[in-house]
PDB file of N, CA and C in Angstrom:
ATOM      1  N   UNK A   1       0.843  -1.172   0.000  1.00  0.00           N
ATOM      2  CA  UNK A   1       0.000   0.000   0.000  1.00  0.00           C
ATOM      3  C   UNK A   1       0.892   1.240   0.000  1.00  0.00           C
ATOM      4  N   UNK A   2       0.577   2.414  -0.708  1.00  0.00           N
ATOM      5  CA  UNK A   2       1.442   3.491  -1.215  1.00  0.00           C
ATOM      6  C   UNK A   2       0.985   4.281   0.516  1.00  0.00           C
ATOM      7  N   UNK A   3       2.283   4.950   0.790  1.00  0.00           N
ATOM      8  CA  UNK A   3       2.066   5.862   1.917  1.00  0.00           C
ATOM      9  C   UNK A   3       1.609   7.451   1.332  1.00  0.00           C
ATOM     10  N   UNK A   4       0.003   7.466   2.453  1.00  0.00           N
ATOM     11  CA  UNK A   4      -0.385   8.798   1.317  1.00  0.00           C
ATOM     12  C   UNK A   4      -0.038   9.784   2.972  1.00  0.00           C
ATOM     13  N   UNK A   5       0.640  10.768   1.979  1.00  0.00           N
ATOM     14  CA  UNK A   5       0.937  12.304   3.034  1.00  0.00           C
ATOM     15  C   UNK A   5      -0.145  13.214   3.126  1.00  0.00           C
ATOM     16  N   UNK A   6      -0.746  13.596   3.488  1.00  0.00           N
ATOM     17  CA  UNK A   6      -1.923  14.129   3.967  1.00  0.00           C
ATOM     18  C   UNK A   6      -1.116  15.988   3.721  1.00  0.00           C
ATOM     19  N   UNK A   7      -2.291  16.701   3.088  1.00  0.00           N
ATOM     20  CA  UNK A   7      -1.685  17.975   2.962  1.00  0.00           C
ATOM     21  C   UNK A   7      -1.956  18.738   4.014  1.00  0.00           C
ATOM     22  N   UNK A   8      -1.163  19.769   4.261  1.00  0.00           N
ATOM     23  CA  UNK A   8      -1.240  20.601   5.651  1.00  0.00           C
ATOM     24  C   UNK A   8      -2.386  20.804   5.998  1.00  0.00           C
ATOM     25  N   UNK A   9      -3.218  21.570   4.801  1.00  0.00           N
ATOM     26  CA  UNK A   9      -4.162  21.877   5.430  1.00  0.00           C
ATOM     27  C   UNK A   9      -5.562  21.066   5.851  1.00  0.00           C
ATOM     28  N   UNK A  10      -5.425  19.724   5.838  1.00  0.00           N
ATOM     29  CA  UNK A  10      -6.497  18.617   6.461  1.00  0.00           C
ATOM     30  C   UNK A  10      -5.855  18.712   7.655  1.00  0.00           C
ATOM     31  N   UNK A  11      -4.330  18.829   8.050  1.00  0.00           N
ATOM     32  CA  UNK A  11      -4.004  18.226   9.403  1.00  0.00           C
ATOM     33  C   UNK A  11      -4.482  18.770  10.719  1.00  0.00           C
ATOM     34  N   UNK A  12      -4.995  18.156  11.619  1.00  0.00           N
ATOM     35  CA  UNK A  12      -4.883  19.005  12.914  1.00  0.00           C
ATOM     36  C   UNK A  12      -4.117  20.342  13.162  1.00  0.00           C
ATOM     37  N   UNK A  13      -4.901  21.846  13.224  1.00  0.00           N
ATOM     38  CA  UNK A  13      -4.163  22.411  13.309  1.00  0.00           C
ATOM     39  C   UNK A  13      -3.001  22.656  14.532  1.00  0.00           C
ATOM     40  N   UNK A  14      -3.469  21.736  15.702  1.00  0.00           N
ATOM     41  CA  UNK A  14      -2.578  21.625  16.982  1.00  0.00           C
ATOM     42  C   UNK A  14      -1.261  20.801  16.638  1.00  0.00           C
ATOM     43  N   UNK A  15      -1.546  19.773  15.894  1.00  0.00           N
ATOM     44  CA  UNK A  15      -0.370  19.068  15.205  1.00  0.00           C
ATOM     45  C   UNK A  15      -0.552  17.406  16.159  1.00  0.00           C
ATOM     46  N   UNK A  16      -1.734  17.444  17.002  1.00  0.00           N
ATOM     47  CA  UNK A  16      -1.820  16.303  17.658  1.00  0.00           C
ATOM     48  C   UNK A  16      -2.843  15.716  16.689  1.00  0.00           C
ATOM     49  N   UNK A  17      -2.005  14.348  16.675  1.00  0.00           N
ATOM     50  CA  UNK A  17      -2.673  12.887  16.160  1.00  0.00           C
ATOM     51  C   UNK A  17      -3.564  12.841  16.757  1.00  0.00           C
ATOM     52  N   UNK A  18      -4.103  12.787  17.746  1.00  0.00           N
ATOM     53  CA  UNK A  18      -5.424  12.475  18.252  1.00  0.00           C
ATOM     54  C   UNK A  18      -6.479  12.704  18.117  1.00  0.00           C
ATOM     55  N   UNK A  19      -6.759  14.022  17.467  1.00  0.00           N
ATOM     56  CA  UNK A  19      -8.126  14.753  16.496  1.00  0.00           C
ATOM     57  C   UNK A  19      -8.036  13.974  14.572  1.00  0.00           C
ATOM     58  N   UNK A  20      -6.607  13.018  14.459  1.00  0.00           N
ATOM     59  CA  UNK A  20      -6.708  13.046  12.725  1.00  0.00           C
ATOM     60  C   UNK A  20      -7.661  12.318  12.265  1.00  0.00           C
ATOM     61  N   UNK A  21      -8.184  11.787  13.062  1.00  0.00           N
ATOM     62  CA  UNK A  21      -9.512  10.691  12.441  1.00  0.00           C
ATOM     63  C   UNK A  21     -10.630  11.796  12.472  1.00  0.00           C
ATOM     64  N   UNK A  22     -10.932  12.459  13.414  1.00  0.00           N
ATOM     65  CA  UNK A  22     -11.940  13.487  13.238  1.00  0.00           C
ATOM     66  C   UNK A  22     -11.839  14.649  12.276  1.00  0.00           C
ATOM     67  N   UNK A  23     -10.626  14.930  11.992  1.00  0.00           N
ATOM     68  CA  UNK A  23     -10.270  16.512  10.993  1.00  0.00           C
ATOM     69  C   UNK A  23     -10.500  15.800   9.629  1.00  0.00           C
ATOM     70  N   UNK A  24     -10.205  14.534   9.352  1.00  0.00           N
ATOM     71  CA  UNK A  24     -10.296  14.248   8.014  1.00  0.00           C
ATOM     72  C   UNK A  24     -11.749  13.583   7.700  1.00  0.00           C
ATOM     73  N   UNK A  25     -12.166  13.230   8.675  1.00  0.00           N
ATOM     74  CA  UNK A  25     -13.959  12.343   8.463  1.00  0.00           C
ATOM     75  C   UNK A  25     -14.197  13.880   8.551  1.00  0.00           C
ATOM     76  N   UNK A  26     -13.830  14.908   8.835  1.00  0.00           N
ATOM     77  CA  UNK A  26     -14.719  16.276   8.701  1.00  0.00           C
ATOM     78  C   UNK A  26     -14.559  17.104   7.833  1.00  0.00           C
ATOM     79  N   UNK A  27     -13.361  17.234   7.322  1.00  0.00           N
ATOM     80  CA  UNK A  27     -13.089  18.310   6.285  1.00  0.00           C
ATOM     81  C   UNK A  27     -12.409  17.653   5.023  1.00  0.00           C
ATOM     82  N   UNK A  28     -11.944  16.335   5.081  1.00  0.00           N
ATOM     83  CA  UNK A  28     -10.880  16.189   3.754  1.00  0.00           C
ATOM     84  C   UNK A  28     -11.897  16.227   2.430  1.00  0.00           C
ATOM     85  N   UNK A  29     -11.599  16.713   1.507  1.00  0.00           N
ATOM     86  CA  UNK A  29     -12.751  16.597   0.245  1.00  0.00           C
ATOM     87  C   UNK A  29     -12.856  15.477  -0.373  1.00  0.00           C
ATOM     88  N   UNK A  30     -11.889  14.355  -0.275  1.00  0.00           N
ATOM     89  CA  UNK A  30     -12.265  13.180  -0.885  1.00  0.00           C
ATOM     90  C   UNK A  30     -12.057  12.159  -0.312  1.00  0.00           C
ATOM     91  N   UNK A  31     -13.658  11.263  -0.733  1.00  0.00           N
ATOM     92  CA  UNK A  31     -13.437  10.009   0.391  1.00  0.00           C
ATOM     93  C   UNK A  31     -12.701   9.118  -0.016  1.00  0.00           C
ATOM     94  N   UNK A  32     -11.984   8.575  -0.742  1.00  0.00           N
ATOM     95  CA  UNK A  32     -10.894   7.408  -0.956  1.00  0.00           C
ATOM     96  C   UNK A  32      -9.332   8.148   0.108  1.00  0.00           C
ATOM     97  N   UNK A  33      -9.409   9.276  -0.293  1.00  0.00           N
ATOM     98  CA  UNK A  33      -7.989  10.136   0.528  1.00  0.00           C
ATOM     99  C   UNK A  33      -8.403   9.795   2.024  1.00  0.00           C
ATOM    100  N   UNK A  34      -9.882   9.944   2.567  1.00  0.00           N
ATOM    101  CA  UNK A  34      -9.876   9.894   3.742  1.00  0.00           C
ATOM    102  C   UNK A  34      -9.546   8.544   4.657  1.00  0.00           C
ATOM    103  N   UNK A  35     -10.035   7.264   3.670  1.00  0.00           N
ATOM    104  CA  UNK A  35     -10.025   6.155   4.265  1.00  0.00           C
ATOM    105  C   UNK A  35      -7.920   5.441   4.092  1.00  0.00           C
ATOM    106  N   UNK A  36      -7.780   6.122   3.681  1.00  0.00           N
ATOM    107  CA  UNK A  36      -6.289   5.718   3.110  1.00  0.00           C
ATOM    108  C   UNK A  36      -5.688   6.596   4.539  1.00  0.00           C
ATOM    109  N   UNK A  37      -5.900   8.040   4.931  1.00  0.00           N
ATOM    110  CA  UNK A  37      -5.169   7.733   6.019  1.00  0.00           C
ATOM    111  C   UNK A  37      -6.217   7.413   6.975  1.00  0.00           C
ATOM    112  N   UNK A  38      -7.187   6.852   7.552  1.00  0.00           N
ATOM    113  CA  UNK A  38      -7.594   6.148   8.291  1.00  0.00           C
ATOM    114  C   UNK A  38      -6.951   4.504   8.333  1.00  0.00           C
ATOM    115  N   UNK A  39      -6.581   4.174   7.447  1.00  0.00           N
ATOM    116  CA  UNK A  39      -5.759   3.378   6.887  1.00  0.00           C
ATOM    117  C   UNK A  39      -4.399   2.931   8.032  1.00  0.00           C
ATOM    118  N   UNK A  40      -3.760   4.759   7.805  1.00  0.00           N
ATOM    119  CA  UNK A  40      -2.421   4.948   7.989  1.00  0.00           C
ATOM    120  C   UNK A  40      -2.556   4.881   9.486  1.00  0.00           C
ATOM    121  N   UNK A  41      -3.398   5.484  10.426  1.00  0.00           N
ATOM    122  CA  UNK A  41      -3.254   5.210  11.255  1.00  0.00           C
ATOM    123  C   UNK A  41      -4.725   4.624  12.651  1.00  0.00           C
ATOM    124  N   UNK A  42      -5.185   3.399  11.794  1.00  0.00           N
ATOM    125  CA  UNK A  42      -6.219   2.485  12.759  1.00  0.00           C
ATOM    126  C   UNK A  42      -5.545   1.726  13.825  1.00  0.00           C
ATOM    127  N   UNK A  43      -3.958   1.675  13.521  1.00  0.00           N
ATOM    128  CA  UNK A  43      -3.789   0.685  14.477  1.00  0.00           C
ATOM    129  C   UNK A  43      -1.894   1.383  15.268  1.00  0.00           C
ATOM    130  N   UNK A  44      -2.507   3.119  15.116  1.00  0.00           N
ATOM    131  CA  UNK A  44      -1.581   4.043  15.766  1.00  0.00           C
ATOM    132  C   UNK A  44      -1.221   2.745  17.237  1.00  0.00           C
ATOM    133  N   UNK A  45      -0.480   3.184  17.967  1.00  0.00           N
ATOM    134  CA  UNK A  45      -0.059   2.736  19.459  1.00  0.00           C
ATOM    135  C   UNK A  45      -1.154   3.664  20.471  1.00  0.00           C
ATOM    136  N   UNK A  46      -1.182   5.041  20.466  1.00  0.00           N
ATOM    137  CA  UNK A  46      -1.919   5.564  21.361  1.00  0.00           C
ATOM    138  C   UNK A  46      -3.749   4.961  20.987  1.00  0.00           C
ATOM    139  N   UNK A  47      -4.264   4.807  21.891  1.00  0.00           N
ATOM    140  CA  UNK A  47      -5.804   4.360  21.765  1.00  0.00           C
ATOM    141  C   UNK A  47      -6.657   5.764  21.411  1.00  0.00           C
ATOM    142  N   UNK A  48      -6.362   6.585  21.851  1.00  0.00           N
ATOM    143  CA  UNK A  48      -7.215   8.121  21.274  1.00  0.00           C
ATOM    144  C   UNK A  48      -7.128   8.091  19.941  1.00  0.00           C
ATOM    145  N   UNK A  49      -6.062   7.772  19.285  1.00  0.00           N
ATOM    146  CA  UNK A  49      -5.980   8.410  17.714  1.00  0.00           C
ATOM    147  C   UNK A  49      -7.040   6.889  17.387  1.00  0.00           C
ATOM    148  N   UNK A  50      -6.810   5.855  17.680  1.00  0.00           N
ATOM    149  CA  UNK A  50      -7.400   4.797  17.201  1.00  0.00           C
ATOM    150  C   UNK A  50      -8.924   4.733  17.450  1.00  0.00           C
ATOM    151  N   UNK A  51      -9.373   5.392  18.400  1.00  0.00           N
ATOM    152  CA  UNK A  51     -11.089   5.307  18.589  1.00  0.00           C
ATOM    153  C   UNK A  51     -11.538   6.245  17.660  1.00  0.00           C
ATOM    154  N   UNK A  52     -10.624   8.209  17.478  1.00  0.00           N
ATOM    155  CA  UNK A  52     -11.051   8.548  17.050  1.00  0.00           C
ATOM    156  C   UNK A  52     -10.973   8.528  15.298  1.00  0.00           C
ATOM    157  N   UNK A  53     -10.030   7.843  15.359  1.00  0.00           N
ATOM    158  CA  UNK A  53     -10.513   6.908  13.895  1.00  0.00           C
ATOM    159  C   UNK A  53     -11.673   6.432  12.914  1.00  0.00           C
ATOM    160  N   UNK A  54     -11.708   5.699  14.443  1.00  0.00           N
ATOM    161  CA  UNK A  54     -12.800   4.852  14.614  1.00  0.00           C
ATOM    162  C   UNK A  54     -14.567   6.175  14.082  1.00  0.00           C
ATOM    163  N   UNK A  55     -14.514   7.055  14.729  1.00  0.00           N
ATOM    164  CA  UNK A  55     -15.519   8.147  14.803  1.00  0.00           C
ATOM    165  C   UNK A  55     -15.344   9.080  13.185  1.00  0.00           C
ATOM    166  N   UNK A  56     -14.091   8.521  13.253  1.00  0.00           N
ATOM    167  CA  UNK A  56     -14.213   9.544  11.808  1.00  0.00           C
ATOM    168  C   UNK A  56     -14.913   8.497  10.726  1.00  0.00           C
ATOM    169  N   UNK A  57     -14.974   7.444  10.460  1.00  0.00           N
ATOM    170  CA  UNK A  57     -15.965   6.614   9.638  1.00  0.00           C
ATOM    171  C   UNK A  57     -16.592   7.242   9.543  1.00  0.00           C
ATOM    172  N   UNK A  58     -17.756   7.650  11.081  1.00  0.00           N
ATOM    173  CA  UNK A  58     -19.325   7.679  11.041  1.00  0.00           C
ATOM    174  C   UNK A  58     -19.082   9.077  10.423  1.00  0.00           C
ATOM    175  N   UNK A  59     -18.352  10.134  10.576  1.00  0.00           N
ATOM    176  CA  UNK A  59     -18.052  11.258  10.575  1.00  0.00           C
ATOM    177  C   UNK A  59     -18.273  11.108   8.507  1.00  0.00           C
ATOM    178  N   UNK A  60     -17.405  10.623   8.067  1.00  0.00           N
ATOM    179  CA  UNK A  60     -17.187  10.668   6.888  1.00  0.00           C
ATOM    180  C   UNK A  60     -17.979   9.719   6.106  1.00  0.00           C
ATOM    181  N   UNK A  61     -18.920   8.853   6.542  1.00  0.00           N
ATOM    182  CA  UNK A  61     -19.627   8.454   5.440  1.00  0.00           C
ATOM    183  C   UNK A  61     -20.772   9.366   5.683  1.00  0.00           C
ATOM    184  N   UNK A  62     -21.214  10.017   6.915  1.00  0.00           N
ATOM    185  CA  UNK A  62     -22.118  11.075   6.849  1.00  0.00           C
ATOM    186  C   UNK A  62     -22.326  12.075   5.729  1.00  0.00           C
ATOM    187  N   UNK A  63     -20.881  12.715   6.001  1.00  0.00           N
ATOM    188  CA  UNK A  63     -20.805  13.751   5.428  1.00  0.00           C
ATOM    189  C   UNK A  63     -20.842  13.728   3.635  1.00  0.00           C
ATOM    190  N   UNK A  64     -20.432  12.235   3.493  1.00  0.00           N
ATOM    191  CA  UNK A  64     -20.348  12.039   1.969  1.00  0.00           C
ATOM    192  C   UNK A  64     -21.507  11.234   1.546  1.00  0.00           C
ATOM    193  N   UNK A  65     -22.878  11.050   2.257  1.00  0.00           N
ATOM    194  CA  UNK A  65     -23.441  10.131   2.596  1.00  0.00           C
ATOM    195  C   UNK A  65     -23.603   8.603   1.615  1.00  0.00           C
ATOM    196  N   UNK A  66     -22.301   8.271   1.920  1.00  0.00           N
ATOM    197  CA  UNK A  66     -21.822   7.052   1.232  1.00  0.00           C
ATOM    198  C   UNK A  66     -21.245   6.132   2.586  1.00  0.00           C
ATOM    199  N   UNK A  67     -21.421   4.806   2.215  1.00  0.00           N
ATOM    200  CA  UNK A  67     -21.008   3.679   3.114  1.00  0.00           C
ATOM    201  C   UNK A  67     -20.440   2.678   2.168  1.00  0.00           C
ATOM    202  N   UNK A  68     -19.391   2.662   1.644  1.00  0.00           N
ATOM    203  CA  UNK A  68     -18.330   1.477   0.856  1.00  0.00           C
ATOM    204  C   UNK A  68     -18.148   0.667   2.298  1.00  0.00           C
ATOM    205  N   UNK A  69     -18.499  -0.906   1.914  1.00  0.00           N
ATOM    206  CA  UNK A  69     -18.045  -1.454   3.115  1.00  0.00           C
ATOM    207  C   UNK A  69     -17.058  -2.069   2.458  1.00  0.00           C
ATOM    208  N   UNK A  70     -16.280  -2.109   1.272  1.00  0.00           N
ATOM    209  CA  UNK A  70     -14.703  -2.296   1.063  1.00  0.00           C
ATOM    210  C   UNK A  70     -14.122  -1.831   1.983  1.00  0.00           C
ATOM    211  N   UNK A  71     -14.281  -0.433   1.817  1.00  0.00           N
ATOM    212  CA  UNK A  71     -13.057   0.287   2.730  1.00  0.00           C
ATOM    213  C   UNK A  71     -13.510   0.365   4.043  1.00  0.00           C
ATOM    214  N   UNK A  72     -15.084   0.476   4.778  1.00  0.00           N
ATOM    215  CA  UNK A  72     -14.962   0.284   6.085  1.00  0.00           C
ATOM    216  C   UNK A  72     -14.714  -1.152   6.948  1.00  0.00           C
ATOM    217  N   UNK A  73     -15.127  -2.238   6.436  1.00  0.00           N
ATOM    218  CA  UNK A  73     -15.550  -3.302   7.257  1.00  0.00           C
ATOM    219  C   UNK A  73     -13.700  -3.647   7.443  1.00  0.00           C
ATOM    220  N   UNK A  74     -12.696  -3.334   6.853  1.00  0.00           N
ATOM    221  CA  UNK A  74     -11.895  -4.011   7.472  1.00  0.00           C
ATOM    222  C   UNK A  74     -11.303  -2.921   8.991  1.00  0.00           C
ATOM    223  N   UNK A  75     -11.402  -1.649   8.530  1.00  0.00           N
ATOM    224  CA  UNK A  75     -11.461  -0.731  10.023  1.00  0.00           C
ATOM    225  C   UNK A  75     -12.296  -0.736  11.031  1.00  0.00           C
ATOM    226  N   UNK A  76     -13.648  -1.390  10.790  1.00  0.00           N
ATOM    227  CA  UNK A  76     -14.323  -1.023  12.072  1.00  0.00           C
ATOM    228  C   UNK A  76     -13.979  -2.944  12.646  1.00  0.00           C
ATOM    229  N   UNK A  77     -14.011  -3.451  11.895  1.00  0.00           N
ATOM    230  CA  UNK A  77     -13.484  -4.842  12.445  1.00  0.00           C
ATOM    231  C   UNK A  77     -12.784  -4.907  13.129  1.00  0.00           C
ATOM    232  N   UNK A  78     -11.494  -4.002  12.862  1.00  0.00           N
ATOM    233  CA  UNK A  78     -10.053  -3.750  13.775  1.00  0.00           C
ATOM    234  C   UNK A  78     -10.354  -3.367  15.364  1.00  0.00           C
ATOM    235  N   UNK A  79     -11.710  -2.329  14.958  1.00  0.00           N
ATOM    236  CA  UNK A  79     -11.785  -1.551  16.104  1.00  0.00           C
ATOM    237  C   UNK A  79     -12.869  -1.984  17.217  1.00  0.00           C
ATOM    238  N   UNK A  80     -13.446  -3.058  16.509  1.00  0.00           N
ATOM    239  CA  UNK A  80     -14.385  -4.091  17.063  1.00  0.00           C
ATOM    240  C   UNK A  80     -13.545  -4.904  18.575  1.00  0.00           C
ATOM    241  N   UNK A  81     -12.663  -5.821  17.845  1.00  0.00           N
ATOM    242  CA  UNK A  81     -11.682  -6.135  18.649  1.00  0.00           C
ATOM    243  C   UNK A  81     -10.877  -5.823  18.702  1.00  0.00           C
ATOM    244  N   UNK A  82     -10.107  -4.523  19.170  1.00  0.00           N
ATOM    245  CA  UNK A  82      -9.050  -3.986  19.371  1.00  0.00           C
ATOM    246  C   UNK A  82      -9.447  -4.181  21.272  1.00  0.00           C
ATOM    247  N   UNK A  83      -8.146  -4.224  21.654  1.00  0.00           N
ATOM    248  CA  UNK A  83      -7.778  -4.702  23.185  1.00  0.00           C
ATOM    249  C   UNK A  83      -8.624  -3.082  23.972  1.00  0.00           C
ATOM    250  N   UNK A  84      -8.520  -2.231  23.554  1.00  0.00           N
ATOM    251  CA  UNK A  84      -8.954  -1.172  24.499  1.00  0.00           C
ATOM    252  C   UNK A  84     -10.404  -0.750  24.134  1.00  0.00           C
ATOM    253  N   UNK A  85     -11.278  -0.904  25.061  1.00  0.00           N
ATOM    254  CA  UNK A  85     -12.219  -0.529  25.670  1.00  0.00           C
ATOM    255  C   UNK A  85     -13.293   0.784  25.038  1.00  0.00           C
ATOM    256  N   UNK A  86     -12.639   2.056  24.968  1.00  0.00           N
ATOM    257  CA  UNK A  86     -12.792   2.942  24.628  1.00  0.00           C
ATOM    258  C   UNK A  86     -13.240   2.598  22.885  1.00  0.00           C
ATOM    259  N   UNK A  87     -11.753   1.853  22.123  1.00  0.00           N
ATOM    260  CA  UNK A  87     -12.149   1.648  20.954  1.00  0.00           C
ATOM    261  C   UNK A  87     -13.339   0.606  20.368  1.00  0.00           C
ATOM    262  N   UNK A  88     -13.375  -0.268  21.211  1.00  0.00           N
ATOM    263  CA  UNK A  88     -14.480  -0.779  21.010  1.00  0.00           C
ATOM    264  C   UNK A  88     -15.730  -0.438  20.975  1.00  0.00           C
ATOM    265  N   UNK A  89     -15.648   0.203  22.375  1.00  0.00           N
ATOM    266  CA  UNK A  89     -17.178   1.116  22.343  1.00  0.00           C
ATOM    267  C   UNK A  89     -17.345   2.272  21.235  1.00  0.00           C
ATOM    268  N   UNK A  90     -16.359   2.650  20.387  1.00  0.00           N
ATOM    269  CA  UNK A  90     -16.680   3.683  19.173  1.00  0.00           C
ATOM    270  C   UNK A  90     -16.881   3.286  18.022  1.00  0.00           C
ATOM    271  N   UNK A  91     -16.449   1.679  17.784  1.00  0.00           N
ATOM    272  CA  UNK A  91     -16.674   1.067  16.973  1.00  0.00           C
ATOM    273  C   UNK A  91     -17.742   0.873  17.175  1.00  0.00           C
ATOM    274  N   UNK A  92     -18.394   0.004  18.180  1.00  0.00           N
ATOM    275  CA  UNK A  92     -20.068  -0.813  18.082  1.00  0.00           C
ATOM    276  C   UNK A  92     -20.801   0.859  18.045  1.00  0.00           C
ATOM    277  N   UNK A  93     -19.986   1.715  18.601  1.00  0.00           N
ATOM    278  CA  UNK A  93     -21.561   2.937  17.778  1.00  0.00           C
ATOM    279  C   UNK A  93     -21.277   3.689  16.461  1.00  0.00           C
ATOM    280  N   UNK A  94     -20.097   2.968  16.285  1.00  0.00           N
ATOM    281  CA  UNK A  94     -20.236   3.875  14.378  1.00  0.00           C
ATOM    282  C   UNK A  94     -21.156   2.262  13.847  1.00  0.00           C
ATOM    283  N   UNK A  95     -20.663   1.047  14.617  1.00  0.00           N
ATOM    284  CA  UNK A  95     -21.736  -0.147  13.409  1.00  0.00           C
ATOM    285  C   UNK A  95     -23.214   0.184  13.793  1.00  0.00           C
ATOM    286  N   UNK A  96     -23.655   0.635  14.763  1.00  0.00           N
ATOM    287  CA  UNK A  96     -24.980   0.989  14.869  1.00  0.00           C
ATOM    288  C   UNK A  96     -25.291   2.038  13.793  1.00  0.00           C
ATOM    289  N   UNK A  97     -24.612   3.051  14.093  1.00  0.00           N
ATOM    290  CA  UNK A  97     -24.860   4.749  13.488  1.00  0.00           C
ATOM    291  C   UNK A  97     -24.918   3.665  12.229  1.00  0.00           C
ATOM    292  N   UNK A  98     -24.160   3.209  11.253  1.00  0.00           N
ATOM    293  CA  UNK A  98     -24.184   3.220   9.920  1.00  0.00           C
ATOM    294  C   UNK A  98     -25.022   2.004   9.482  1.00  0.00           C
ATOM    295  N   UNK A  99     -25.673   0.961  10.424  1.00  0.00           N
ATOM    296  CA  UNK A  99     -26.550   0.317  10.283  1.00  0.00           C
ATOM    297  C   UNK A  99     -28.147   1.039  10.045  1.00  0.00           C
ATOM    298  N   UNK A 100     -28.028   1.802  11.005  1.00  0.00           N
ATOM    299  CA  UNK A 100     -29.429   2.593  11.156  1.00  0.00           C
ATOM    300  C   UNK A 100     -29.140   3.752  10.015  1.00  0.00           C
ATOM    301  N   UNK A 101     -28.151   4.652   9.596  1.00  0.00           N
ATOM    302  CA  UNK A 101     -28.514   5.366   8.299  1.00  0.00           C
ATOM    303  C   UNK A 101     -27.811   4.846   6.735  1.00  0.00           C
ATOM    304  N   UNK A 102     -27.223   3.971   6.881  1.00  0.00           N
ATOM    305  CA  UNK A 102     -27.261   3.164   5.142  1.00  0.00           C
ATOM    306  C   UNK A 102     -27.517   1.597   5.400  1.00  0.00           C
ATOM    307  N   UNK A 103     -28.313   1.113   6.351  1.00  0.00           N
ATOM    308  CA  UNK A 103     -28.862  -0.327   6.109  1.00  0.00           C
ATOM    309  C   UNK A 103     -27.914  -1.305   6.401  1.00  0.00           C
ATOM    310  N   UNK A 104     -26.581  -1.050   6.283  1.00  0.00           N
ATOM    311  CA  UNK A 104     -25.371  -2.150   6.106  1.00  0.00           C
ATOM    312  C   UNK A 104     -24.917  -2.893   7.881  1.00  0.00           C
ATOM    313  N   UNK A 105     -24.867  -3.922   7.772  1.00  0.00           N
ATOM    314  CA  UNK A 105     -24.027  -4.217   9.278  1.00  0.00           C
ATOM    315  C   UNK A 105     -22.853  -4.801   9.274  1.00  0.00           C
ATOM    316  N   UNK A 106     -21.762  -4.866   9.860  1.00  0.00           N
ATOM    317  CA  UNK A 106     -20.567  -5.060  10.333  1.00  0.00           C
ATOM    318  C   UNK A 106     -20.075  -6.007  11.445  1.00  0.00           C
ATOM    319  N   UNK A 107     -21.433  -6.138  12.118  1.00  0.00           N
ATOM    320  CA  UNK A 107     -20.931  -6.993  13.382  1.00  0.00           C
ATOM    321  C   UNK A 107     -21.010  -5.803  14.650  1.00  0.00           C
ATOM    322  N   UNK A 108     -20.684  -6.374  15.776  1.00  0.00           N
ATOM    323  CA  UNK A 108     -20.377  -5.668  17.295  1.00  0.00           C
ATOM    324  C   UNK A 108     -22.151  -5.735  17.584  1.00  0.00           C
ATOM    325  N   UNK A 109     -22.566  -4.687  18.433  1.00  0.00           N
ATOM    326  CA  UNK A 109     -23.824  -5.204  19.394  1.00  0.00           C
ATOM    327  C   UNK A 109     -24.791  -4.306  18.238  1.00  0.00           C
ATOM    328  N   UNK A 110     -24.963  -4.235  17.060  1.00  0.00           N
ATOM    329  CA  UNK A 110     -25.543  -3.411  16.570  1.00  0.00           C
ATOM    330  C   UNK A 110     -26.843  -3.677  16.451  1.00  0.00           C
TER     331      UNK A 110
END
């Protein structure tokens, strides 16, 4: 998989990883760019960047109101069973959220 660099101006303007799942499910203009770095970092080390990952899905198929489960089902899977707590619980409510507005399910308590 090609490493995609994300241009300045999607990035967090604080420069903390921990908002990049939310700045790009919110503002990046295209959804293949967005899931590529969701991509880059679902399975960061810190658990914040990884839940809110996780939130930028719901964030970004909203906003594009599109649901490819190519590109989601292997991230929210990750985040399904990922060891921390937090991520799990953001996963089973983006598989709810995107069960209840594009029909599709994923698994977790949805």
């Amino acid at each position: 998989m090609k490493t995609y660099r994300p241009q300045a101006s999607y990035r967090p303007e604080s420069g903390d990883l921990r908002t990049i799942g939310l700045a790009y499910g919110m503002n990046c203009p295209n959804y293949r760019q967005v899931f590529d770095v969701f991509r880059a970092y679902h399975d960061h080390p810190d658990p914040v960047v990884r839940a809110n990952v996780v939130l930028g899905i719901m964030y970004a198929c909203r906003r594009f109101d599109r649901c490819d489960p190519r590109l989601i089902k292997p991230l929210l899977m990750h985040g399904l069973r990922d060891g921390e707590r937090m991520v799990r619980d953001n996963a089973e409510t983006v598989a709810a959220d995107l069960k209840f507005c594009f029909k599709v399910s994923f698994g977790g308590k949805s």
